[in-house]
C-alpha atoms as a PDB file:
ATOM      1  CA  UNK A   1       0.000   0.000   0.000  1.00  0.00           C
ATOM      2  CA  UNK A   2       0.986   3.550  -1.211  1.00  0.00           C
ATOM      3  CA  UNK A   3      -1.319   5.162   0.670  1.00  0.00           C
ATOM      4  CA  UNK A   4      -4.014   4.898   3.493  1.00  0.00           C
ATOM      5  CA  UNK A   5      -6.656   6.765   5.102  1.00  0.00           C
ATOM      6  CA  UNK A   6      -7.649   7.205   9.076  1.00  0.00           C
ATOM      7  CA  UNK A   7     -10.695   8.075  10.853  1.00  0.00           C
ATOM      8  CA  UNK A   8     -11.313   8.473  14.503  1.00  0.00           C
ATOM      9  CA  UNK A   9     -15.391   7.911  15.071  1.00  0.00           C
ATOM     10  CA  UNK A  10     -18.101   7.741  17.387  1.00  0.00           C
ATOM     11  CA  UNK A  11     -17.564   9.403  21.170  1.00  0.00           C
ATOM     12  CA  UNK A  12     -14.276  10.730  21.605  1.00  0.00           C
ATOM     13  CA  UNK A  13     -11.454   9.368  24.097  1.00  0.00           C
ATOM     14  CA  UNK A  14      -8.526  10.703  25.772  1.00  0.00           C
ATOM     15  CA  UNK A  15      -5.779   8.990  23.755  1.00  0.00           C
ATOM     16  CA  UNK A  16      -6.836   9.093  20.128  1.00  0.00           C
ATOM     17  CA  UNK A  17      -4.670  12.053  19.120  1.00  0.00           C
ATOM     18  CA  UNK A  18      -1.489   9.383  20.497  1.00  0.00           C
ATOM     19  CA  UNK A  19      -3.217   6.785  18.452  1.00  0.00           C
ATOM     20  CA  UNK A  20      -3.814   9.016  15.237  1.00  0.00           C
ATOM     21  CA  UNK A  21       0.031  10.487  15.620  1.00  0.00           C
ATOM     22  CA  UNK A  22       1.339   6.231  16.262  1.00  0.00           C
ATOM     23  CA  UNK A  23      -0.952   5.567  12.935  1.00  0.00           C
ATOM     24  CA  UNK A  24       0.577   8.821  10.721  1.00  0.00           C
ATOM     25  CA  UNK A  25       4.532   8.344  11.484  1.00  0.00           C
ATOM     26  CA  UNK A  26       4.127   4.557  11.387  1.00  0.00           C
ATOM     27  CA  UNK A  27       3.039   4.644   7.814  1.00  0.00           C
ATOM     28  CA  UNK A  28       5.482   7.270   7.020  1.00  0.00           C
ATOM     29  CA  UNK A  29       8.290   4.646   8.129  1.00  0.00           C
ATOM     30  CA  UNK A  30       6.995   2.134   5.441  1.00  0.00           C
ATOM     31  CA  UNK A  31       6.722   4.518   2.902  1.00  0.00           C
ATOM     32  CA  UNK A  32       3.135   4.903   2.869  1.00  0.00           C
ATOM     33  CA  UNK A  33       0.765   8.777   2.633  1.00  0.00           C
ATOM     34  CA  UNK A  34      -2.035   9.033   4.832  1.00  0.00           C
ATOM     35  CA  UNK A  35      -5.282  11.214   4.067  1.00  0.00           C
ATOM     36  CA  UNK A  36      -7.182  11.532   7.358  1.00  0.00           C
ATOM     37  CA  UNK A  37     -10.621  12.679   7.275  1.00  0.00           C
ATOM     38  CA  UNK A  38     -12.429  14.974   9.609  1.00  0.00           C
ATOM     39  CA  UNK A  39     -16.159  13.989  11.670  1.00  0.00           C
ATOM     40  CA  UNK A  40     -15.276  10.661  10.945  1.00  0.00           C
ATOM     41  CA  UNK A  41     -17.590   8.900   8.419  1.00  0.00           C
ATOM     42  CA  UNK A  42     -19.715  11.771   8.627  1.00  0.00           C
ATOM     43  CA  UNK A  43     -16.628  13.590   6.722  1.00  0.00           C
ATOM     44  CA  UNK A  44     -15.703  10.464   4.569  1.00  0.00           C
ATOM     45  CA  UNK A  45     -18.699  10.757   3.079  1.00  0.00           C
ATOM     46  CA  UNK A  46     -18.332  14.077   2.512  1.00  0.00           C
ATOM     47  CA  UNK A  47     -14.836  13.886   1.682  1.00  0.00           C
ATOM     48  CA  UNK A  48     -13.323  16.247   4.498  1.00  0.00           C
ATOM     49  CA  UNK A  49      -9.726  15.121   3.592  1.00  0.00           C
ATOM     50  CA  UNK A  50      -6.568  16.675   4.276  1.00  0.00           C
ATOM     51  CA  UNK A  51      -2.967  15.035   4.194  1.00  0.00           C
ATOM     52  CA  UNK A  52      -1.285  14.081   7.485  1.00  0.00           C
ATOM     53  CA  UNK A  53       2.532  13.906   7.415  1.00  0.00           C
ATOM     54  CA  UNK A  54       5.104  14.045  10.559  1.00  0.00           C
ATOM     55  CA  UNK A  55       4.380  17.520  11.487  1.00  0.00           C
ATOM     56  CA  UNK A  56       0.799  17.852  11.293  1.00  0.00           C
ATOM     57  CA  UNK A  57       0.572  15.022  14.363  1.00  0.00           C
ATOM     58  CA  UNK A  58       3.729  16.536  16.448  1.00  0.00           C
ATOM     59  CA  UNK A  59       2.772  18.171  19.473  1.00  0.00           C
ATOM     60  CA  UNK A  60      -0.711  16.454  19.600  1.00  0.00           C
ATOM     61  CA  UNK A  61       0.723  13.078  22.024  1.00  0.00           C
ATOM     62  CA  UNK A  62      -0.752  15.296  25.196  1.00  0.00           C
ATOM     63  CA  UNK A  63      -3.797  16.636  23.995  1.00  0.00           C
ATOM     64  CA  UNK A  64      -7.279  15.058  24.607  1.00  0.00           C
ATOM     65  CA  UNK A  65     -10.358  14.669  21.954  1.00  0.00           C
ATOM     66  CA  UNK A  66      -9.479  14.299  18.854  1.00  0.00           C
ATOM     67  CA  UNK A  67      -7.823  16.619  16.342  1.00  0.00           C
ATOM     68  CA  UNK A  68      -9.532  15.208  13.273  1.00  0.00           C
ATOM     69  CA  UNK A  69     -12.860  15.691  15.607  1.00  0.00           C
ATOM     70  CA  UNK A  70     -15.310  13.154  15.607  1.00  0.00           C
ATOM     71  CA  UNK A  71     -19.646  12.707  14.423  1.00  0.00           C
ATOM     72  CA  UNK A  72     -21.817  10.351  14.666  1.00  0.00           C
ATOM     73  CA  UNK A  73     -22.940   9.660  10.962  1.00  0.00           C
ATOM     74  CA  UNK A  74     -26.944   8.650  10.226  1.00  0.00           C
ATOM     75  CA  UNK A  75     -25.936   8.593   6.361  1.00  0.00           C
ATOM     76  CA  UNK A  76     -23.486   6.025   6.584  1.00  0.00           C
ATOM     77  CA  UNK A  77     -25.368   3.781   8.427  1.00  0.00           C
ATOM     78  CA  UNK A  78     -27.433   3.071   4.835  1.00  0.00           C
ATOM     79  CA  UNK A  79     -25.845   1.273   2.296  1.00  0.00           C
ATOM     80  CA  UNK A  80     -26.289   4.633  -0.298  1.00  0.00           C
ATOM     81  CA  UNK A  81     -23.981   6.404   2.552  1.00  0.00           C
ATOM     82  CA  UNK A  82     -21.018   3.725   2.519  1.00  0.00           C
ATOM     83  CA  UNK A  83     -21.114   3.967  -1.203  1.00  0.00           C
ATOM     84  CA  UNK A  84     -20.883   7.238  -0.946  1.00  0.00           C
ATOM     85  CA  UNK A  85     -17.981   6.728   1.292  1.00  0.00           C
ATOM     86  CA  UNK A  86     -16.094   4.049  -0.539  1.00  0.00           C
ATOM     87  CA  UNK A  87     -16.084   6.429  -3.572  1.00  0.00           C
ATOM     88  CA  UNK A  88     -14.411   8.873  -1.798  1.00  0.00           C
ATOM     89  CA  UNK A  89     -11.403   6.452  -0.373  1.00  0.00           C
ATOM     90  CA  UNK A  90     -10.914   5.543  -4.053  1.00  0.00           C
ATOM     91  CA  UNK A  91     -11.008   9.113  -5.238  1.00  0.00           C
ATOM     92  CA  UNK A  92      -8.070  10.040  -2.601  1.00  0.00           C
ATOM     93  CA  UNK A  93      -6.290   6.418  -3.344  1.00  0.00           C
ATOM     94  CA  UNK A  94      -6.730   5.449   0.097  1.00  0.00           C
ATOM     95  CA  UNK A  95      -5.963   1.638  -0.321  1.00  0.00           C
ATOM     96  CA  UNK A  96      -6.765   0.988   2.890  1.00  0.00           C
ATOM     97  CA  UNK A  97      -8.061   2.479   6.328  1.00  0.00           C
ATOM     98  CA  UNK A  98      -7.680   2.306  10.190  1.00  0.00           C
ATOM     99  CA  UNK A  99     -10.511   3.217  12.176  1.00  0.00           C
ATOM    100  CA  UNK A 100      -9.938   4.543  15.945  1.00  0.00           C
ATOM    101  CA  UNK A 101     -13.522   4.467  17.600  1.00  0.00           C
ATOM    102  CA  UNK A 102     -15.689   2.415  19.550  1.00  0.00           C
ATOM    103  CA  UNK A 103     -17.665  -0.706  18.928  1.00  0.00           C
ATOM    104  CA  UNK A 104     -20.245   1.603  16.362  1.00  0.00           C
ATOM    105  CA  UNK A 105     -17.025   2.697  14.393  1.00  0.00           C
ATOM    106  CA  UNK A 106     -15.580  -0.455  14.066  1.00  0.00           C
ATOM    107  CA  UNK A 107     -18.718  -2.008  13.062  1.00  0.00           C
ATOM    108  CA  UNK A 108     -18.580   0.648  10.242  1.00  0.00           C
ATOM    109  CA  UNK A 109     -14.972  -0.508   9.134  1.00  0.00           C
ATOM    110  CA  UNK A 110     -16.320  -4.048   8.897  1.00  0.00           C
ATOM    111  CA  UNK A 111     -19.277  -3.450   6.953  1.00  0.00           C
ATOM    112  CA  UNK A 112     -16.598  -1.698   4.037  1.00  0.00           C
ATOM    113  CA  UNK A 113     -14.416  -4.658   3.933  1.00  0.00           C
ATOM    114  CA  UNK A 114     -17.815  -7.077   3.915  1.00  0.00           C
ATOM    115  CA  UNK A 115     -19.673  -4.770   1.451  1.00  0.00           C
ATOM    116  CA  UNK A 116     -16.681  -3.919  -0.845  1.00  0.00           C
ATOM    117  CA  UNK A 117     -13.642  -6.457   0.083  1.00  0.00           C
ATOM    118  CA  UNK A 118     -11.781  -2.770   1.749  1.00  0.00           C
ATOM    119  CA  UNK A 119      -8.726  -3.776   3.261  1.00  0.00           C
ATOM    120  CA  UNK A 120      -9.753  -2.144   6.919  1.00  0.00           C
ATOM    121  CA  UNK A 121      -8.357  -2.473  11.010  1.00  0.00           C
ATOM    122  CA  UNK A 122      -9.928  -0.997  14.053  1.00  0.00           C
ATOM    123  CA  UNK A 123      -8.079   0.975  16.858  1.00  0.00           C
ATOM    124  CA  UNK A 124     -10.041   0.629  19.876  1.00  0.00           C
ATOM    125  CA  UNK A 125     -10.719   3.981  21.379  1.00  0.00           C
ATOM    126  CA  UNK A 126     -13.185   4.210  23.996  1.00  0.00           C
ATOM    127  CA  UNK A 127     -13.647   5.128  27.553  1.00  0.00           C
ATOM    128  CA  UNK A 128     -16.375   2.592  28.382  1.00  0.00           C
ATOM    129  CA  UNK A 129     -13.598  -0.317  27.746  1.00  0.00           C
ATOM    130  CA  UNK A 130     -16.623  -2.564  26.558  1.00  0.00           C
ATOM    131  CA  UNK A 131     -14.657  -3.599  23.517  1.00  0.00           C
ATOM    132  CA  UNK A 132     -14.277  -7.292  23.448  1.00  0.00           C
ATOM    133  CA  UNK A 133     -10.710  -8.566  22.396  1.00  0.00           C
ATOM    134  CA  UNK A 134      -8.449  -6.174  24.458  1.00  0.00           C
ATOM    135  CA  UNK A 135      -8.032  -5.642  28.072  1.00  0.00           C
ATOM    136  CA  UNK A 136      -8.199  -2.321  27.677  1.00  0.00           C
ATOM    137  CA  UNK A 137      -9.216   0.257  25.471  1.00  0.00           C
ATOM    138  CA  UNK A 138      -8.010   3.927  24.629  1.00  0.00           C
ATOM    139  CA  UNK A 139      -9.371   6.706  26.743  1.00  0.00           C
ATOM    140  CA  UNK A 140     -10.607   4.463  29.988  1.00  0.00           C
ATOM    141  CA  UNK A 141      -7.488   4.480  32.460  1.00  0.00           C
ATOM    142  CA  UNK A 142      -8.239   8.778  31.904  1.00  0.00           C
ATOM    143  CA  UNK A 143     -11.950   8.146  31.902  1.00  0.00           C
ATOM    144  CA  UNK A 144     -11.494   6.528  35.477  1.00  0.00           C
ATOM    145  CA  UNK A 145      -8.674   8.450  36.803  1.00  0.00           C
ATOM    146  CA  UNK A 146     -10.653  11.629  36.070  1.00  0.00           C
ATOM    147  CA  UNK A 147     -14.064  10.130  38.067  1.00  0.00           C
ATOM    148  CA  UNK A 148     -11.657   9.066  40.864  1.00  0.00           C
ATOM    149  CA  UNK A 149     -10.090  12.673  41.353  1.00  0.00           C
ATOM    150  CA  UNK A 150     -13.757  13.987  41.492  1.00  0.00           C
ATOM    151  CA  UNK A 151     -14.641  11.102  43.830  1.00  0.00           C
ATOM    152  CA  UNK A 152     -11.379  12.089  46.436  1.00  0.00           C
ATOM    153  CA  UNK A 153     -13.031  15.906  46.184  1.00  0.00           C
ATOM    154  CA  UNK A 154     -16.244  14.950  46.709  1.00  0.00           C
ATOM    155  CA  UNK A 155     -15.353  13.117  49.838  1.00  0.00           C
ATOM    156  CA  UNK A 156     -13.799  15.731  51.545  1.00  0.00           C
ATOM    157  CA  UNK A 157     -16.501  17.668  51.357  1.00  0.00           C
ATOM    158  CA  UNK A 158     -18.472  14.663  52.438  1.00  0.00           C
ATOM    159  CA  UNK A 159     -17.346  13.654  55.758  1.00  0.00           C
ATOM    160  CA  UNK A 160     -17.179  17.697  56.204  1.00  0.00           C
ATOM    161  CA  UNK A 161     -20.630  18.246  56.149  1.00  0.00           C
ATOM    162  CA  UNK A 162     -21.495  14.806  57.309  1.00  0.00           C
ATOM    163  CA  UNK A 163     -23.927  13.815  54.108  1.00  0.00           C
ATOM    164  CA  UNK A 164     -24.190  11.299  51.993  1.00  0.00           C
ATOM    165  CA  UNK A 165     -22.645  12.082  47.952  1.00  0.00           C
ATOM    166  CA  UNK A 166     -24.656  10.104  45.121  1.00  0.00           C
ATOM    167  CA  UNK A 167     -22.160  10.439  42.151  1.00  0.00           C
ATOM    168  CA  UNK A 168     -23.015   9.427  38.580  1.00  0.00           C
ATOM    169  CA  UNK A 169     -20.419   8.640  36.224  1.00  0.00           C
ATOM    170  CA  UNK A 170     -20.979   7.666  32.505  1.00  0.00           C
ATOM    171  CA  UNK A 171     -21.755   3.875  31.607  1.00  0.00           C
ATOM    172  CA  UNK A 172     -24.858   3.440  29.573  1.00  0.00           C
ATOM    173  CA  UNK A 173     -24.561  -0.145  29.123  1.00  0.00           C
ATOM    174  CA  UNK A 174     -22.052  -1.452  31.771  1.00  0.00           C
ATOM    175  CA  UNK A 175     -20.553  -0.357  34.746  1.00  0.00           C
ATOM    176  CA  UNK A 176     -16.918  -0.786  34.138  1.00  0.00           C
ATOM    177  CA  UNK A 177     -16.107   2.718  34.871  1.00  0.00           C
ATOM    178  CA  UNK A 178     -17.848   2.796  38.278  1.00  0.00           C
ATOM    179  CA  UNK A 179     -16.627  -0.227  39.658  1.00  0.00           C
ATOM    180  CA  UNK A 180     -13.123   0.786  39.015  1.00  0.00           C
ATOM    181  CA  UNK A 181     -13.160   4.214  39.724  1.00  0.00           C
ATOM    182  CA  UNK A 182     -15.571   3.068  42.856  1.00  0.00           C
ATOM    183  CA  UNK A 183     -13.263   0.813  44.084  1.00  0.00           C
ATOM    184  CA  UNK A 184      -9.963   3.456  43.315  1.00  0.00           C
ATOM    185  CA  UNK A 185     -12.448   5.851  45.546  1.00  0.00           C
ATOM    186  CA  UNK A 186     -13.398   3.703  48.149  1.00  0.00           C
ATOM    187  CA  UNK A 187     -17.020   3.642  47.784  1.00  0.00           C
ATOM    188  CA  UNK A 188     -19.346   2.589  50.590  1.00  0.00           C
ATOM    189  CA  UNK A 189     -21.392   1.151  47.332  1.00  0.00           C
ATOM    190  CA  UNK A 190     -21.308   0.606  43.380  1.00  0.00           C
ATOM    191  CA  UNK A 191     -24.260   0.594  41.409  1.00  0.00           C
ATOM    192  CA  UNK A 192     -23.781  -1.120  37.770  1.00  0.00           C
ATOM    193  CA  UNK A 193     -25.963  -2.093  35.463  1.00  0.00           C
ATOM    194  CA  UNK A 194     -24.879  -5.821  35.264  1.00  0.00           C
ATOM    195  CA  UNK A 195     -26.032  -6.853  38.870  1.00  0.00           C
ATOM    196  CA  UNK A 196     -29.194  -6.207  40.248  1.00  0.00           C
ATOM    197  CA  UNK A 197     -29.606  -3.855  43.757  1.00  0.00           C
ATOM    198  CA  UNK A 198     -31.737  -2.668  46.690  1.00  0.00           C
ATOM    199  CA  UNK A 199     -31.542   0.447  47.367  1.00  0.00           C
ATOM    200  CA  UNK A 200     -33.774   0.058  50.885  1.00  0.00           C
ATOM    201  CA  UNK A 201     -31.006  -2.504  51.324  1.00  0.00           C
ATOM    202  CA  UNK A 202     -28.278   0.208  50.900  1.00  0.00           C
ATOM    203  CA  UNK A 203     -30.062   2.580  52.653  1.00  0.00           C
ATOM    204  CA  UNK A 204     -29.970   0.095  55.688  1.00  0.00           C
ATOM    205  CA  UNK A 205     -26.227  -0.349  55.648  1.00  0.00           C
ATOM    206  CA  UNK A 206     -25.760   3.293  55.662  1.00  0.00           C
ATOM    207  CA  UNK A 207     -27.581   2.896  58.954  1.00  0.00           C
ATOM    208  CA  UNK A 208     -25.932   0.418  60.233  1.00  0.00           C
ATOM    209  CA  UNK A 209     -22.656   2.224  59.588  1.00  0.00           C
ATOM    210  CA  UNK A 210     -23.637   5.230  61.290  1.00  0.00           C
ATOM    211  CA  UNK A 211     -25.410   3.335  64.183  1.00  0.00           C
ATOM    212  CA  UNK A 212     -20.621   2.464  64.384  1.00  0.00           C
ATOM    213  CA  UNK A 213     -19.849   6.217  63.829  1.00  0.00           C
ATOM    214  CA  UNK A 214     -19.666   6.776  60.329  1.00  0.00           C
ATOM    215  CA  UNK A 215     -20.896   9.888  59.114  1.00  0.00           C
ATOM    216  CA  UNK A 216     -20.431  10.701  55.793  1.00  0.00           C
ATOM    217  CA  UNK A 217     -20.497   7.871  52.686  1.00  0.00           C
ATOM    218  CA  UNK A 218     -19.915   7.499  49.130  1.00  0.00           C
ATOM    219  CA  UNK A 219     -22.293   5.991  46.780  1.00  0.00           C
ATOM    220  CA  UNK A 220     -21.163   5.410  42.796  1.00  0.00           C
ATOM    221  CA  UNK A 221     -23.595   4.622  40.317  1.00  0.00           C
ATOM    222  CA  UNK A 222     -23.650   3.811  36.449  1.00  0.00           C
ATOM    223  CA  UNK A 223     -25.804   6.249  34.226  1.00  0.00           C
ATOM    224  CA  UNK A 224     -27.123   2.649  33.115  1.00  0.00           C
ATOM    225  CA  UNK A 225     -27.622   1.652  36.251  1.00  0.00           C
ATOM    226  CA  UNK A 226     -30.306   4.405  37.957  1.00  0.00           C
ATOM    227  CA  UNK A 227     -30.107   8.312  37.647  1.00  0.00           C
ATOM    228  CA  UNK A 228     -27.870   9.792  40.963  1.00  0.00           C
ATOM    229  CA  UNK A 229     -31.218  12.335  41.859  1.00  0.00           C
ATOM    230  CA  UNK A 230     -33.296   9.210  41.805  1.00  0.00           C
ATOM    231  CA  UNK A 231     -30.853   7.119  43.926  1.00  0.00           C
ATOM    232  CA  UNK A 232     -30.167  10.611  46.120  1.00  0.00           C
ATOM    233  CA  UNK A 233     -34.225  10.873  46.554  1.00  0.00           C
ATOM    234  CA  UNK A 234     -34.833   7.244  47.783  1.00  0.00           C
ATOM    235  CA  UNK A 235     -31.611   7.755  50.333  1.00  0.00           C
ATOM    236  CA  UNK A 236     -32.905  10.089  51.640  1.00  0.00           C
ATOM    237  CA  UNK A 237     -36.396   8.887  51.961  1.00  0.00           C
ATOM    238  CA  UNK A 238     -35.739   5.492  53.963  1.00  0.00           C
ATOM    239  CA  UNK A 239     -32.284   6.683  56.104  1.00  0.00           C
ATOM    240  CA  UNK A 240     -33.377  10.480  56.706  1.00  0.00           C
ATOM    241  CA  UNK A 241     -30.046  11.589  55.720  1.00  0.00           C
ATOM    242  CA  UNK A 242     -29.073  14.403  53.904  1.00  0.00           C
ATOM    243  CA  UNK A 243     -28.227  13.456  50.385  1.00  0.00           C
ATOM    244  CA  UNK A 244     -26.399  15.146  47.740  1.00  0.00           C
ATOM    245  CA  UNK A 245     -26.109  14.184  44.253  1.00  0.00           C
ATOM    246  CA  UNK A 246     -23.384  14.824  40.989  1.00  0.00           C
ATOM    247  CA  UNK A 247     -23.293  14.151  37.805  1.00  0.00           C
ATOM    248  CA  UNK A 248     -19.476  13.898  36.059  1.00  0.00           C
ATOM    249  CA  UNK A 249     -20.899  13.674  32.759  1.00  0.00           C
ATOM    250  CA  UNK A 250     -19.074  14.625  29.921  1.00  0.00           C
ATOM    251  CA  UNK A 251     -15.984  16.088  31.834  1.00  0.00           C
ATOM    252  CA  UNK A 252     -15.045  12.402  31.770  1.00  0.00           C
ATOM    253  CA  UNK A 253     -14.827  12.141  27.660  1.00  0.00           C
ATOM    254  CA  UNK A 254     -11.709  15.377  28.550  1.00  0.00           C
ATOM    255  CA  UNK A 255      -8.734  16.753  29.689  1.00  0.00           C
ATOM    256  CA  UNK A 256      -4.957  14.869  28.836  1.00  0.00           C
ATOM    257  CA  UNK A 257      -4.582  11.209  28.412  1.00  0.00           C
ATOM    258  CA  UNK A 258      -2.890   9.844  31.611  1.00  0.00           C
ATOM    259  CA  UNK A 259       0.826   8.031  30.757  1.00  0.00           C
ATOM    260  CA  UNK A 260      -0.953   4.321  30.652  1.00  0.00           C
ATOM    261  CA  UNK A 261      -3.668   5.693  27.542  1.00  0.00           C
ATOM    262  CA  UNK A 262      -0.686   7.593  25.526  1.00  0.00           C
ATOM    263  CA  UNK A 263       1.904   4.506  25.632  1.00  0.00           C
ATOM    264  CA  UNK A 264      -1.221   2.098  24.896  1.00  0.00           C
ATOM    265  CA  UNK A 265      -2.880   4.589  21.967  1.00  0.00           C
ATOM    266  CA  UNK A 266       0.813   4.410  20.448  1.00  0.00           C
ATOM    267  CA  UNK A 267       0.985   0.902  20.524  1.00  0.00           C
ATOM    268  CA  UNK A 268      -2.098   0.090  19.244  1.00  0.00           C
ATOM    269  CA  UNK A 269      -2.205   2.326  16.904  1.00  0.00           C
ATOM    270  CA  UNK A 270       1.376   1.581  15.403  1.00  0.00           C
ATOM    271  CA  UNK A 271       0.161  -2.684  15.606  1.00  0.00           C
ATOM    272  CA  UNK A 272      -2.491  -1.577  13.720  1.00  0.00           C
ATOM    273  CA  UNK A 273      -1.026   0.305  10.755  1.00  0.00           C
ATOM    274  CA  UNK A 274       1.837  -2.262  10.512  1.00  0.00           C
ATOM    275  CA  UNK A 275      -0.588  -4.838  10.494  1.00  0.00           C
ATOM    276  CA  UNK A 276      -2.862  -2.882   7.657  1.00  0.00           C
ATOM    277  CA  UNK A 277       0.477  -2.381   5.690  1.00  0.00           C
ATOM    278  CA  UNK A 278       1.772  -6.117   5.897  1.00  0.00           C
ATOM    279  CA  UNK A 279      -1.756  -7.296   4.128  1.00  0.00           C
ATOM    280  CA  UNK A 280      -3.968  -7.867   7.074  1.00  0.00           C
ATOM    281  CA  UNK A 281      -7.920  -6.679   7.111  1.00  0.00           C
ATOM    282  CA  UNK A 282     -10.477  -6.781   9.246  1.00  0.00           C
ATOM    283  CA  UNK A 283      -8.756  -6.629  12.326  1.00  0.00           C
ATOM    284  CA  UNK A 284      -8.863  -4.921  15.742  1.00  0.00           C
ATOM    285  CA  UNK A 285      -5.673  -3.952  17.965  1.00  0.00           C
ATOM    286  CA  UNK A 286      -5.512  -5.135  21.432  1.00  0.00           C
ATOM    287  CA  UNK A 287      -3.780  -6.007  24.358  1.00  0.00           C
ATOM    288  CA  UNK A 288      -3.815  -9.092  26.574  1.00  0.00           C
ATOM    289  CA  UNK A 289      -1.428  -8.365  29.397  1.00  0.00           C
ATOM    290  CA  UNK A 290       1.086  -7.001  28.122  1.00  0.00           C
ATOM    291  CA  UNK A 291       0.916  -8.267  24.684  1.00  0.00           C
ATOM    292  CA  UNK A 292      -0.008  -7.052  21.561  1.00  0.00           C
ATOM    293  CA  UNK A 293      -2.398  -9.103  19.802  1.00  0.00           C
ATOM    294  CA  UNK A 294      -4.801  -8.718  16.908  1.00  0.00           C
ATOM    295  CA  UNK A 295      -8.663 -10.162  16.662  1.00  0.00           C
ATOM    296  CA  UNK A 296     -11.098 -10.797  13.762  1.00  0.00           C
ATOM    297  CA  UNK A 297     -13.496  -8.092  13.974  1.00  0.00           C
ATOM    298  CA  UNK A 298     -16.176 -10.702  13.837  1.00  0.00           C
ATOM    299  CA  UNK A 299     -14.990 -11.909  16.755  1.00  0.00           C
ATOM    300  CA  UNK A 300     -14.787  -8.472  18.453  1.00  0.00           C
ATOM    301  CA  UNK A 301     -18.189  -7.497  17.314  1.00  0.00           C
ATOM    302  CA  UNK A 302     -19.645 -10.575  18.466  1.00  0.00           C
ATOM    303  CA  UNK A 303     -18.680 -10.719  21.728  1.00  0.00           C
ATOM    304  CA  UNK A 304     -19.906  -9.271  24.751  1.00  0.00           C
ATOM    305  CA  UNK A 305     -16.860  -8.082  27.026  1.00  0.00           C
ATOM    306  CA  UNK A 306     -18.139  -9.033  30.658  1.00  0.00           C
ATOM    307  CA  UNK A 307     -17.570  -6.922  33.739  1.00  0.00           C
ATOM    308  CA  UNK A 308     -15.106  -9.037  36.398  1.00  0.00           C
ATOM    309  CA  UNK A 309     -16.795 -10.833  38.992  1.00  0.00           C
ATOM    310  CA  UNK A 310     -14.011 -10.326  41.482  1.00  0.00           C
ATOM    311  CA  UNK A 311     -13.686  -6.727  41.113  1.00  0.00           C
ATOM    312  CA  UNK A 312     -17.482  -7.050  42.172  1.00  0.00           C
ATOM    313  CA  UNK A 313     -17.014  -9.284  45.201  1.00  0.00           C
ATOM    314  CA  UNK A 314     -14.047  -7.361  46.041  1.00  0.00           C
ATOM    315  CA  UNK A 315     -16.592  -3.927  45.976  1.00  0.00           C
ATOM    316  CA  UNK A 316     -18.528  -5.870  48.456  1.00  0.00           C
ATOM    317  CA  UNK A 317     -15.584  -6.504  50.873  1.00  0.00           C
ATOM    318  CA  UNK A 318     -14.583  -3.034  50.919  1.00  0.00           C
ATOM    319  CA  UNK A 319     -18.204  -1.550  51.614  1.00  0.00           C
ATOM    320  CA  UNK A 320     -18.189  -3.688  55.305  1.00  0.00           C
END
C-alpha cells in the first residue's frame, strides 16, 4: 500500500490524538501517505480530507479529543452512505483504512471490507472499555482516573458536612467505569448495570454504619444503572439523611490522556497500521497483558466483554 486513510469515530477518548500520531509516522516509516478525514464517516462521506505527514501530528501526544474531531454519521449507516464513502477512499487512493472508535465505528470498518472487500483495522478507542478482544481500550485508564479525582473531592466535602454524595459517572450499558473508579475511591457502594440492587437494602447499611460512627459515605452509580437524583431521593427517603447528588458527565470524555492511555494509543495504533500495511484486514488492535495481539473483527463485534466478577465481590468486601 501507497497510501491509506484514518478516521477516529463515534464518542471521543482521551488517547486518540497518540493513536492518530502512532498511525501517521508509522506509515510514514513504510513509505506509505495518509489522508485523514475529519467527523469521521460523517466527513468520509463528505470527503473532508486533508494530508497528514510528521508535522501535522507533532505536538498532539498530550492533547485530549481528537484533532480530526469526531460525528456520529446517520448517512453512513445506509448502504447509499457507505457507497458514498467508498467512492471517496478511491477518489483520494486510500488503499486501505484504520478506524480509531468504539464498537459503532468499528462495526462501520467491517461493513466496508464485507460490502466492498476494503482492506480495513480498528483501533479501539473508547472510555467505556466494553470492547471485546483487548483488556483495555483507549481513553478508559483517563476516563477513570478523572471520576476518581472527582470522587477524592467529593469526599472531603463529604465527611465535612457529614452527608451522603450520590455520584453518577458515565456507563450506559455497563458499569466498568464505576466499579473501578468506585473501588480506586473507596465507595461505601457501586451501582452497575450488570447486577441487580436494593436500594432500601443500601439505605440500611448506611444505617448500620452510622449506628458504628460513620458519618459521611460514598455511593457510585452507572448512568445505566439508575439516575444519581433518583438514587439521592430514595436515600434520603428510607435513612433520613441528607443526600447530595453529581453528575461527572461529559468532563469524563476530557482533559490529557494519563501516561498508561498515551503509551497504549501508540501501541495500538502503530500494531495496527503495521498490520494494515503487511496485508492484514479486518482486524482490531488489542492487548492481553502485556501483549499485543490482533482479533477478527467478527470476533470483536460478536462478543460481549463481561464486567469481572471479582472486582465485584471485592466492591462488596470493601463496603463492610
Amino acid at each position: 500500500m501507497k497510501r491509506i486513510g484514518v478516521i477516529t469515530s463515534g464518542g471521543d477518548a482521551p488517547g486518540m490524538n497518540a493513536a492518530l500520531r502512532a498511525v501517521v509516522r508509522a506509515a510514514l516509516g513504510r513509505g506509505a501517505e495518509v489522508i485523514g478525514f475529519n467527523h469521521g464517516y460523517e466527513g468520509l462521506i463528505n470527503d473532508e480530507s486533508r494530508n497528514l505527514d510528521s508535522p501535522s501530528v507533532g505536538g498532539i501526544i498530550d492533547r485530549g479529543g481528537t484533532i480530526l474531531r469526531t460525528a456520529r454519521s446517520a448517512a453512513f449507516m445506509t448502504r447509499e452512505g457507505r457507497d458514498q464513502a467508498m467512492a471517496v477512499l478511491i477518489k483520494n487512493g486510500c488503499e486501505g483504512l484504520v478506524v480509531i472508535g468504539g464498537d459503532g465505528s468499528l462495526t462501520g470498518a467491517l461493513k466496508l471490507q464485507e460490502e466492498f472487500d476494503y482492506p480495513v483495522c480498528g483501533v479501539p478507542g473508547s472510555i467505556d472499555n466494553d470492547i471485546s478482544g483487548t483488556d483495555f481500550s483507549i481513553g478508559f485508564d483517563t476516563a477513570v482516573n478523572t471520576a476518581v479525582d472527582a470522587i477524592d473531592r467529593v469526599r472531603d466535602t463529604a465527611y465535612s458536612h457529614e452527608r451522603v454524595f450520590v455520584i453518577e459517572v458515565m456507563g450506559r450499558r455497563n458499569g466498568f467505569i464505576a466499579l473501578e473508579a468506585g473501588l480506586a475511591g473507596g465507595a461505601e457502594a457501586i451501582l452497575v448495570p450488570e447486577m441487580p440492587f436494593s436500594l432500601p437494602d443500601i439505605g440500611a447499611e448506611l444505617l448500620e454504619a452510622a449506628s458504628k460512627g460513620k458519618r459521611s459515605s460514598i455511593i457510585v452509580v452507572a448512568e445505566g444503572a439508575a439516575k444519581a437524583d433518583d438514587v439521592r431521593e430514595a436515600l434520603s427517603e428510607c435513612t433520613g439523611f441528607e443526600c447530595r447528588a453529581v453528575v461527572l458527565g461529559h468532563m469524563q470524555r476530557g482533559g490529557s490522556p494519563t501516561a498508561f492511555d498515551r503509551v497504549l494509543a501508540l501501541r495500538l495504533g502503530h500494531l495496527a497500521t503495521n498490520r494494515l500495511l503487511s496485508g492484514f484486514r479486518g482486524e482490531m488492535a488489542g492487548l492481553a497483558g502485556n501483549l499485543l495481539v490482533s482479533h477478527p473483527l467478527t470476533f470483536v463485534l460478536s462478543s460481549e466483554r463481561q464486567i469481572d466478577p471479582e472486582k465485584l465481590l471485592l466492591s462488596e468486601a470493601m463496603a463492610q
